[in-house]
PDB file of N, CA and C in Angstrom:
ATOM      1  N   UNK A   1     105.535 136.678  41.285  1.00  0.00           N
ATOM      2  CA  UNK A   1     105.558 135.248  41.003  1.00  0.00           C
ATOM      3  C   UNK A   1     105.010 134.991  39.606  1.00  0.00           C
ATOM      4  N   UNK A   2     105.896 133.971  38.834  1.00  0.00           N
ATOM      5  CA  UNK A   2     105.266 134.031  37.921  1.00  0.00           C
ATOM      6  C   UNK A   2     104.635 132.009  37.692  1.00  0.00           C
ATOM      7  N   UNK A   3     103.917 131.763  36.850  1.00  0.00           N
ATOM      8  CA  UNK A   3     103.447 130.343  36.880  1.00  0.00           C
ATOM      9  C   UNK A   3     104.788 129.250  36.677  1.00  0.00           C
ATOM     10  N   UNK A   4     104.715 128.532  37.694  1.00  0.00           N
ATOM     11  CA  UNK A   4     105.465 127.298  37.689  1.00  0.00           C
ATOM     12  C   UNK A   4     106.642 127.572  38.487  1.00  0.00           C
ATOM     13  N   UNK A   5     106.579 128.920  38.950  1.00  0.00           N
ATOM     14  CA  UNK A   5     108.021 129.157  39.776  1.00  0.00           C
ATOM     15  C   UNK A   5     107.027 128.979  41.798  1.00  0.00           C
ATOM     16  N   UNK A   6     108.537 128.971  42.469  1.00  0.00           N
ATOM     17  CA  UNK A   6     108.398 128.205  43.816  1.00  0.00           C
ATOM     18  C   UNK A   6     108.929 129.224  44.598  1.00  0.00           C
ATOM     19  N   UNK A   7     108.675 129.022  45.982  1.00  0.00           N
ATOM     20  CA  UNK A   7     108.980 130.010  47.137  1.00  0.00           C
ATOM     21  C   UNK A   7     108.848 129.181  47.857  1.00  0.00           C
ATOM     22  N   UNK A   8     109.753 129.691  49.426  1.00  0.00           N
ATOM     23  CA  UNK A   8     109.718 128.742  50.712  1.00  0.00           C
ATOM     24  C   UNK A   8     108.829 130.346  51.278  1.00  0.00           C
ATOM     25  N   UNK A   9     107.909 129.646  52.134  1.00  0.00           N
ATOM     26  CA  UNK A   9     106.718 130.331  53.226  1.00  0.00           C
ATOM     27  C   UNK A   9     107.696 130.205  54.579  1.00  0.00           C
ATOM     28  N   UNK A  10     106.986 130.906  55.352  1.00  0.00           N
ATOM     29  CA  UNK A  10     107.586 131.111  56.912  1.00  0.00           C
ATOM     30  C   UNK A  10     108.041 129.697  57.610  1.00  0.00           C
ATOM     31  N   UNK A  11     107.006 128.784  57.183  1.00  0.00           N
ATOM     32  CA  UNK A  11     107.073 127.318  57.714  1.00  0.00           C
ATOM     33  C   UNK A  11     108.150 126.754  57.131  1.00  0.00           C
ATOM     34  N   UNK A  12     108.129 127.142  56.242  1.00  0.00           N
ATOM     35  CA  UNK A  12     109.669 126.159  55.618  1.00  0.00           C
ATOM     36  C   UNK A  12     108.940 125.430  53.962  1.00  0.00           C
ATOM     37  N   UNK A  13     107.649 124.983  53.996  1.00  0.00           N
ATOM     38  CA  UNK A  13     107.386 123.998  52.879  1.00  0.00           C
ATOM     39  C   UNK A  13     107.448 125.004  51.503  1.00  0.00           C
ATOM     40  N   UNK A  14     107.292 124.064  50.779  1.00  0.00           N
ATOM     41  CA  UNK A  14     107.333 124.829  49.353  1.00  0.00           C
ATOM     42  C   UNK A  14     105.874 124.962  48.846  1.00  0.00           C
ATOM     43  N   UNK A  15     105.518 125.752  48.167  1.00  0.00           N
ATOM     44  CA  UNK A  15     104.239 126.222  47.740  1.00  0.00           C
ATOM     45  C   UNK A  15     104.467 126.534  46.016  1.00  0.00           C
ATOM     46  N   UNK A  16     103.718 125.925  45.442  1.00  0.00           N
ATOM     47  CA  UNK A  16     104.189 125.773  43.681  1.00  0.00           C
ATOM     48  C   UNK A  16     102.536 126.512  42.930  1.00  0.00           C
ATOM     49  N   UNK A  17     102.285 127.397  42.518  1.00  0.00           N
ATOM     50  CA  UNK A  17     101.450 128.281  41.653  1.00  0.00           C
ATOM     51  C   UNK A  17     102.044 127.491  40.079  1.00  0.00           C
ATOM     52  N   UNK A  18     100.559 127.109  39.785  1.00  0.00           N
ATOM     53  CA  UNK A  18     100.455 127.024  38.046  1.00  0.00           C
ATOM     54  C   UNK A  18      99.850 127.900  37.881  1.00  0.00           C
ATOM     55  N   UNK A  19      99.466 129.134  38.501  1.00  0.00           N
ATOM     56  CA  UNK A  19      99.070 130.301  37.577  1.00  0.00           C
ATOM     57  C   UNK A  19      99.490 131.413  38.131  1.00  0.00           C
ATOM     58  N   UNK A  20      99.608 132.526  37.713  1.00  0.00           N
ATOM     59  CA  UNK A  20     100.256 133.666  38.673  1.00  0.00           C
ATOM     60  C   UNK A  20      99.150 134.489  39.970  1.00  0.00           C
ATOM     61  N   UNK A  21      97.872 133.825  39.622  1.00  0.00           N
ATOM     62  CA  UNK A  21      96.622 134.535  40.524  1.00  0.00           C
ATOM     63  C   UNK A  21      95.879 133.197  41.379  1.00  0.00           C
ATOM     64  N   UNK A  22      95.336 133.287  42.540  1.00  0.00           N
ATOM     65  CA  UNK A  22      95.158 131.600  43.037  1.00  0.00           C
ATOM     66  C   UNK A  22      93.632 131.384  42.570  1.00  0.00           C
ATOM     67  N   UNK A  23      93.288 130.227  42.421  1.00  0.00           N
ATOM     68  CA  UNK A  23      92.214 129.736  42.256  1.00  0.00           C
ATOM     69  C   UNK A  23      91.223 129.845  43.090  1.00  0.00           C
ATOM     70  N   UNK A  24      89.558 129.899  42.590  1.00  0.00           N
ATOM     71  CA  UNK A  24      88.862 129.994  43.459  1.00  0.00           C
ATOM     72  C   UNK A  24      88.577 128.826  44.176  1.00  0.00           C
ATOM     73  N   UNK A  25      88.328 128.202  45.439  1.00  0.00           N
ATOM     74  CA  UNK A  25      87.706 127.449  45.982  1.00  0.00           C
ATOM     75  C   UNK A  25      87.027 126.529  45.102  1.00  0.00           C
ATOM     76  N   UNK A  26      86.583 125.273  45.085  1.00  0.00           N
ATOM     77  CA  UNK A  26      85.502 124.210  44.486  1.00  0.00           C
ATOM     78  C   UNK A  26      84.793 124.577  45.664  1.00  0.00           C
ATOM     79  N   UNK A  27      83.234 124.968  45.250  1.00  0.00           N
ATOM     80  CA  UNK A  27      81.912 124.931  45.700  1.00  0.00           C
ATOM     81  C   UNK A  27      81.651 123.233  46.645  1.00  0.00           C
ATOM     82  N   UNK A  28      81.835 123.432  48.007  1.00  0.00           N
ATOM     83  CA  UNK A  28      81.583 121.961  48.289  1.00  0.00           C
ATOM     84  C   UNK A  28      80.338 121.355  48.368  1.00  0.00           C
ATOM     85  N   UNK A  29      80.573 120.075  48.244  1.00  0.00           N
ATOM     86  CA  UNK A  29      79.264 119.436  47.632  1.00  0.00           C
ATOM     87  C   UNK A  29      78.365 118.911  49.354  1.00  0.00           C
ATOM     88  N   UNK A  30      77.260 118.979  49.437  1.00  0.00           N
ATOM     89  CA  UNK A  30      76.892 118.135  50.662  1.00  0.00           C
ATOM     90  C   UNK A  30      76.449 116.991  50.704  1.00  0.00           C
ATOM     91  N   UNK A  31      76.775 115.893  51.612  1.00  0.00           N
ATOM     92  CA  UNK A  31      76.491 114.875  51.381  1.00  0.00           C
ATOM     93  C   UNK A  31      75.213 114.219  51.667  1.00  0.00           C
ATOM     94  N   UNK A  32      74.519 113.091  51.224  1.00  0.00           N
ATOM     95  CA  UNK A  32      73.501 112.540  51.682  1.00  0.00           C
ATOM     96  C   UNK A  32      73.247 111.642  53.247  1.00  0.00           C
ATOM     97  N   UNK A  33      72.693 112.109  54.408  1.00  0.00           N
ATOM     98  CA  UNK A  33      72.905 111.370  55.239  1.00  0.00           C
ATOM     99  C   UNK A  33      71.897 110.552  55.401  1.00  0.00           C
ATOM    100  N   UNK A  34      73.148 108.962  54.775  1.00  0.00           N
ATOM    101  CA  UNK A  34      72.763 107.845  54.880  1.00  0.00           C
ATOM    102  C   UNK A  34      71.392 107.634  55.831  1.00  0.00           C
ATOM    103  N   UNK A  35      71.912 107.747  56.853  1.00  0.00           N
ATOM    104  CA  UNK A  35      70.121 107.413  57.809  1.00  0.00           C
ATOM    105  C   UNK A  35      68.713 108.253  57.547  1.00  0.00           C
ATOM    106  N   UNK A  36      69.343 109.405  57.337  1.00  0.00           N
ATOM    107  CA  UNK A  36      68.209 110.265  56.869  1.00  0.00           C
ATOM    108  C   UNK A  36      67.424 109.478  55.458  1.00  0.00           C
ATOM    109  N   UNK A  37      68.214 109.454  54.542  1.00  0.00           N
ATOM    110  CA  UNK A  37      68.064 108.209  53.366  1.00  0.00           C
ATOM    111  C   UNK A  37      66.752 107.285  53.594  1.00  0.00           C
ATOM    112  N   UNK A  38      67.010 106.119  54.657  1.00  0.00           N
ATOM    113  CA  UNK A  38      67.046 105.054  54.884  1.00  0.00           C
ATOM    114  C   UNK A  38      65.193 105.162  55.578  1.00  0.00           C
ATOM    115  N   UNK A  39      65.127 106.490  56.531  1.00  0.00           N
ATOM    116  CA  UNK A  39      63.854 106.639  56.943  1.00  0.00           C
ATOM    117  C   UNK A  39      63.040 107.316  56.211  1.00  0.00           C
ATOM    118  N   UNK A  40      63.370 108.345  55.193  1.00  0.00           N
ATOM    119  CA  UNK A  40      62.781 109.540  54.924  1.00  0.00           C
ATOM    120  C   UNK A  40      62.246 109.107  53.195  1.00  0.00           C
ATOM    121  N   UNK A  41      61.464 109.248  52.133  1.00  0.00           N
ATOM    122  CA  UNK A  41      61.651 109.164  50.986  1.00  0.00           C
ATOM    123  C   UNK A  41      60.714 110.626  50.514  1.00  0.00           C
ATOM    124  N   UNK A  42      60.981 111.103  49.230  1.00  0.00           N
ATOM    125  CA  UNK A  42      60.444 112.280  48.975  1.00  0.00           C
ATOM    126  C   UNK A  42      59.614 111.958  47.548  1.00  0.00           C
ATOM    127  N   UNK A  43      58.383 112.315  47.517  1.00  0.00           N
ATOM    128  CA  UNK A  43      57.965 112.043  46.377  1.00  0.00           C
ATOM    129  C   UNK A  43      57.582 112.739  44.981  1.00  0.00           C
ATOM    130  N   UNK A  44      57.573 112.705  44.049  1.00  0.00           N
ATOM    131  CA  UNK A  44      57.873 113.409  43.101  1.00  0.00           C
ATOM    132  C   UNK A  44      57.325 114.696  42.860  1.00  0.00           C
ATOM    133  N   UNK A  45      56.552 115.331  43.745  1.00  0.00           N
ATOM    134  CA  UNK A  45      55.403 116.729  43.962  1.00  0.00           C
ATOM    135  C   UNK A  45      56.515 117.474  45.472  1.00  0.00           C
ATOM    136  N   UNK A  46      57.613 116.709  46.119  1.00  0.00           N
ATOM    137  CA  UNK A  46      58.618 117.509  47.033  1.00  0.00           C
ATOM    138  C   UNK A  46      57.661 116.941  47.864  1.00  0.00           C
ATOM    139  N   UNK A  47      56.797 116.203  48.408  1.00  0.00           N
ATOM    140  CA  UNK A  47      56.007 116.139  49.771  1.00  0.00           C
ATOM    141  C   UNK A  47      57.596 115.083  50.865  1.00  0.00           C
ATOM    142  N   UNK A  48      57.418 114.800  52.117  1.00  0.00           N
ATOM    143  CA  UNK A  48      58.446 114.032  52.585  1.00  0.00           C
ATOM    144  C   UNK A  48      57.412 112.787  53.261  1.00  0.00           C
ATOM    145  N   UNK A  49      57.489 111.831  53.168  1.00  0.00           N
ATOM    146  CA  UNK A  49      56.842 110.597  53.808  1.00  0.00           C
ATOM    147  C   UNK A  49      57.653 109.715  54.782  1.00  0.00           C
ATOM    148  N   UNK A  50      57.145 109.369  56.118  1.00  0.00           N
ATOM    149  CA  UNK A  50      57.528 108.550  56.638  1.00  0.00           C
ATOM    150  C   UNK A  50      57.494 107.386  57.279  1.00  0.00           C
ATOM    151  N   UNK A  51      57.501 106.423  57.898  1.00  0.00           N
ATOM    152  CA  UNK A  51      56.979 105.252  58.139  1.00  0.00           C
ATOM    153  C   UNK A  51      56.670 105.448  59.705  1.00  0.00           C
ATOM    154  N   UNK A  52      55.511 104.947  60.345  1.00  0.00           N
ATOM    155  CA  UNK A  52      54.944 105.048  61.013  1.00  0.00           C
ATOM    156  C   UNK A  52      55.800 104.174  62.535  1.00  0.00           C
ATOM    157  N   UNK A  53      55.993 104.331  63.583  1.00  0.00           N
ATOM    158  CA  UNK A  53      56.696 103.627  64.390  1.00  0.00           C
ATOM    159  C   UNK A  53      55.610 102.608  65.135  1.00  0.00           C
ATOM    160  N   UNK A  54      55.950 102.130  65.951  1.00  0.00           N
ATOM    161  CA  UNK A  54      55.111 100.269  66.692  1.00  0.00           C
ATOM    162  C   UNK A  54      54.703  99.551  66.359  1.00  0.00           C
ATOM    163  N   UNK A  55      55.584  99.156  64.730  1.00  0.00           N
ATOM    164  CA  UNK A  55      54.766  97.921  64.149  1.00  0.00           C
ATOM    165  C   UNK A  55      56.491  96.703  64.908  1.00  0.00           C
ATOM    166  N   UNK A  56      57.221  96.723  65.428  1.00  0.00           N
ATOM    167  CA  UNK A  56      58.268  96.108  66.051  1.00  0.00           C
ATOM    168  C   UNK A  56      57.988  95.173  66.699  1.00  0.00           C
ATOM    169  N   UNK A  57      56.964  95.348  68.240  1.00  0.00           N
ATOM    170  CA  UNK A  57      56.982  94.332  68.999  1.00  0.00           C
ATOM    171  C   UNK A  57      55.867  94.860  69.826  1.00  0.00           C
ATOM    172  N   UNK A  58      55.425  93.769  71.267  1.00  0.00           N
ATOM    173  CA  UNK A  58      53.892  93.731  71.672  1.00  0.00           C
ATOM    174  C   UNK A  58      52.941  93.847  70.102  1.00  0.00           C
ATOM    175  N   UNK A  59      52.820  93.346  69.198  1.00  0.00           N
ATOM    176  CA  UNK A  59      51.468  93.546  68.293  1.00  0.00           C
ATOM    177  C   UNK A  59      50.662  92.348  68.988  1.00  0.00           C
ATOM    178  N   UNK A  60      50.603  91.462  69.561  1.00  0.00           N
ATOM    179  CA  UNK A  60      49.340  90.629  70.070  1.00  0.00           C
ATOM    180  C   UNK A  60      48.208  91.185  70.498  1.00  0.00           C
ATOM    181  N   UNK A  61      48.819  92.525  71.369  1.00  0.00           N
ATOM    182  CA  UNK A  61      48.045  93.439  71.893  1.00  0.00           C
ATOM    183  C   UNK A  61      47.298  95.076  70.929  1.00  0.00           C
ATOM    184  N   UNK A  62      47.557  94.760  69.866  1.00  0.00           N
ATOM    185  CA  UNK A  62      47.050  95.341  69.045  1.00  0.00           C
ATOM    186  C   UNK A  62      46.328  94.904  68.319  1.00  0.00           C
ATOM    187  N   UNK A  63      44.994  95.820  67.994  1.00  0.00           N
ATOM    188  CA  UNK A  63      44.176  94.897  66.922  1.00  0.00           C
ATOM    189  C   UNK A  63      44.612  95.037  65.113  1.00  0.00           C
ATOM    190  N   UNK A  64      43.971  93.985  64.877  1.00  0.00           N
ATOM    191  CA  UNK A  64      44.273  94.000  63.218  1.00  0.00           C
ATOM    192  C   UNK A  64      43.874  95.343  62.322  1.00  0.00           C
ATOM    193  N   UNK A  65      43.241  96.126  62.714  1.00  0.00           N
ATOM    194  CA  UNK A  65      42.716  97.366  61.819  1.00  0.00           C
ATOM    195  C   UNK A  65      44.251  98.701  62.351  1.00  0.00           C
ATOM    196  N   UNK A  66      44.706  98.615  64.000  1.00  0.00           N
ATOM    197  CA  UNK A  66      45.536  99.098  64.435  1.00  0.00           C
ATOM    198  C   UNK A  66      46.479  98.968  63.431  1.00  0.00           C
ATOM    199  N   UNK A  67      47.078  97.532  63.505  1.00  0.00           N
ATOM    200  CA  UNK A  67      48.176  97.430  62.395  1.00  0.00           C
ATOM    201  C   UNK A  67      48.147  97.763  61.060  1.00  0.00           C
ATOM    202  N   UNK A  68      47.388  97.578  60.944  1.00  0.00           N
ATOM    203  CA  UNK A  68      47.108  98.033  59.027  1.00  0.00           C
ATOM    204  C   UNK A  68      47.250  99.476  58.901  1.00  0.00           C
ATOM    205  N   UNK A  69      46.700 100.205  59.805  1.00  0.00           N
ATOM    206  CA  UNK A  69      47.529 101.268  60.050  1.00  0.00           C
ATOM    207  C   UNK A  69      48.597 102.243  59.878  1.00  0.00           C
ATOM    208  N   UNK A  70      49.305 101.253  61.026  1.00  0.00           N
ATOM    209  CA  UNK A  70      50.927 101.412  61.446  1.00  0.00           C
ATOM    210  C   UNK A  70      51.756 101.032  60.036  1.00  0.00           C
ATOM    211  N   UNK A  71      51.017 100.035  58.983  1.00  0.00           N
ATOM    212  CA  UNK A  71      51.889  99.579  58.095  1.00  0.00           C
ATOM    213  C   UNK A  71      52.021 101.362  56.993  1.00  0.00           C
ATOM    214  N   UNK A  72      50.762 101.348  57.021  1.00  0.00           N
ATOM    215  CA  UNK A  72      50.953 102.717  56.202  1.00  0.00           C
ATOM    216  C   UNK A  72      52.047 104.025  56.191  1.00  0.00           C
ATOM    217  N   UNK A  73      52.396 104.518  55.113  1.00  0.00           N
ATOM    218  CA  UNK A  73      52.979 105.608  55.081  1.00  0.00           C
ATOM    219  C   UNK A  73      52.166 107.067  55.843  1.00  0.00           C
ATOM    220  N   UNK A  74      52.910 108.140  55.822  1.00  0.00           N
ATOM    221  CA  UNK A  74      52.216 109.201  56.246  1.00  0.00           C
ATOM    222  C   UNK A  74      53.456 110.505  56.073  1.00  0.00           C
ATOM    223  N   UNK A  75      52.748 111.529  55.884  1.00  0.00           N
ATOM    224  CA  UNK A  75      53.531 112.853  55.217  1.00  0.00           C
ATOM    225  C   UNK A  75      54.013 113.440  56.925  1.00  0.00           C
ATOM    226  N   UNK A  76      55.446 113.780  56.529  1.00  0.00           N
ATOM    227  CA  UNK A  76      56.295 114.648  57.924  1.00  0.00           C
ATOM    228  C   UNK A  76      55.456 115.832  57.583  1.00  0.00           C
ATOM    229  N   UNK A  77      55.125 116.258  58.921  1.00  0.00           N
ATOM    230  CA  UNK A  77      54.579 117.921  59.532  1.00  0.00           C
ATOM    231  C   UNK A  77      55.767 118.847  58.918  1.00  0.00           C
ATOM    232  N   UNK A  78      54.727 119.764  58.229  1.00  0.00           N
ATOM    233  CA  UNK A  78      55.611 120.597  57.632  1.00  0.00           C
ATOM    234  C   UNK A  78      56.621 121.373  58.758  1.00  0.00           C
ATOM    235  N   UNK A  79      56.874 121.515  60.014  1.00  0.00           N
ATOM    236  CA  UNK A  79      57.839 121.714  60.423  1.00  0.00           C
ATOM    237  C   UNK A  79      59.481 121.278  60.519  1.00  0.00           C
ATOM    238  N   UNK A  80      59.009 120.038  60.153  1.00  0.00           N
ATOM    239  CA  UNK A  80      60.408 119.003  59.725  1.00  0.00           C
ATOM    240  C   UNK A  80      61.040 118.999  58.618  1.00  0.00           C
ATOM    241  N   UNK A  81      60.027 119.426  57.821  1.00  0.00           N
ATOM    242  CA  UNK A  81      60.027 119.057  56.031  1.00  0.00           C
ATOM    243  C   UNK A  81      61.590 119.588  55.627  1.00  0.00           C
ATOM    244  N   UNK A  82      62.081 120.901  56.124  1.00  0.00           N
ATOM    245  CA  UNK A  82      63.262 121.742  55.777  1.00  0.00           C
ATOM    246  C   UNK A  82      64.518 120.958  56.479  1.00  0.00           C
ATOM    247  N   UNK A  83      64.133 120.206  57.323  1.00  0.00           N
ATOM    248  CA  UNK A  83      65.915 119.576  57.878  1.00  0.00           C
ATOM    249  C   UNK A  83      65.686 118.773  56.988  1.00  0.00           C
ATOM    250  N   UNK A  84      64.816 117.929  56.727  1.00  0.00           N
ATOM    251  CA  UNK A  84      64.766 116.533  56.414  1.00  0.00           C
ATOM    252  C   UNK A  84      65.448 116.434  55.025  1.00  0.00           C
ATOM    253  N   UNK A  85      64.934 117.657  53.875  1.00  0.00           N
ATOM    254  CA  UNK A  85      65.231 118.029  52.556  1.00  0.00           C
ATOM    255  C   UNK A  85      66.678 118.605  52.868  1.00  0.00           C
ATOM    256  N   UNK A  86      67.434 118.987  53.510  1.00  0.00           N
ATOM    257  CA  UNK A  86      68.115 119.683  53.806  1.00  0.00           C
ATOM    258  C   UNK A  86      69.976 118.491  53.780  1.00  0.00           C
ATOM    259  N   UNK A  87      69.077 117.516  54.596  1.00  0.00           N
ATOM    260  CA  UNK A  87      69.758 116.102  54.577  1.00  0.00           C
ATOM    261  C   UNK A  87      69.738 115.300  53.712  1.00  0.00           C
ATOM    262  N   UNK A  88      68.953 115.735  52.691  1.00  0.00           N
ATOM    263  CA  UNK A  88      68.641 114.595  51.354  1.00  0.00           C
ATOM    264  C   UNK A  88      69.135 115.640  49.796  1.00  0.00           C
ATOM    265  N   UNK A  89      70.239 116.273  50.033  1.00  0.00           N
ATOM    266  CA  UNK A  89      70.438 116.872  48.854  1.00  0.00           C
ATOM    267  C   UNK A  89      70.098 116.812  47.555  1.00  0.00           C
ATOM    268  N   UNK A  90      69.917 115.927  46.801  1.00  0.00           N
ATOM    269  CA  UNK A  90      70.136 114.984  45.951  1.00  0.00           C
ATOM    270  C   UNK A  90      68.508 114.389  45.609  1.00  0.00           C
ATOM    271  N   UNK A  91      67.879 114.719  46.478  1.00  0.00           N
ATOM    272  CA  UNK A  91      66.298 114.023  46.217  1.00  0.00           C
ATOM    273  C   UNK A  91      65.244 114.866  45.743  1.00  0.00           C
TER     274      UNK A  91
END
């Protein structure tokens, strides 16, 4: 085969080479998952931080030092740290 010439395959379709040797693959890219995004942020030293859960609903029944708390950030257990980065390509 030489570049720009055509052949029919077993299936029937046509298959067209611009070069006489095939190309390698594009390296695929991975994407950012959105939700992962949305909970997770990474800060500029690679640590992963996340937001604390039960600040939503019942707080009457929580005291004010509780909440102040809950508002705070706090670093994912390094057991997580590798999916989490893993899902955040790009960060």
């Amino acid at each position: 085969m030489f570049a720009g010439e055509s052949f029919h395959c077993q299936n029937g379709r046509m298959r067209y080479f611009s070069c006489p040797f095939p190309m390698p693959k594009p390296i695929a890219r991975s994407k950012t998952r959105k939700s992962v995004a949305k909970r997770f942020k990474v800060t500029a030293g690679g640590k992963v931080m996340r937001t604390r859960g039960g600040r939503r609903h019942l707080l009457q029944c929580k005291s004010g030092k509780r909440k102040r708390k809950l508002a705070k950030s706090v670093l994912v257990h390094d057991a997580d740290v590798a999916r989490i980065k893993a899902n955040l390509p790009f960060a």
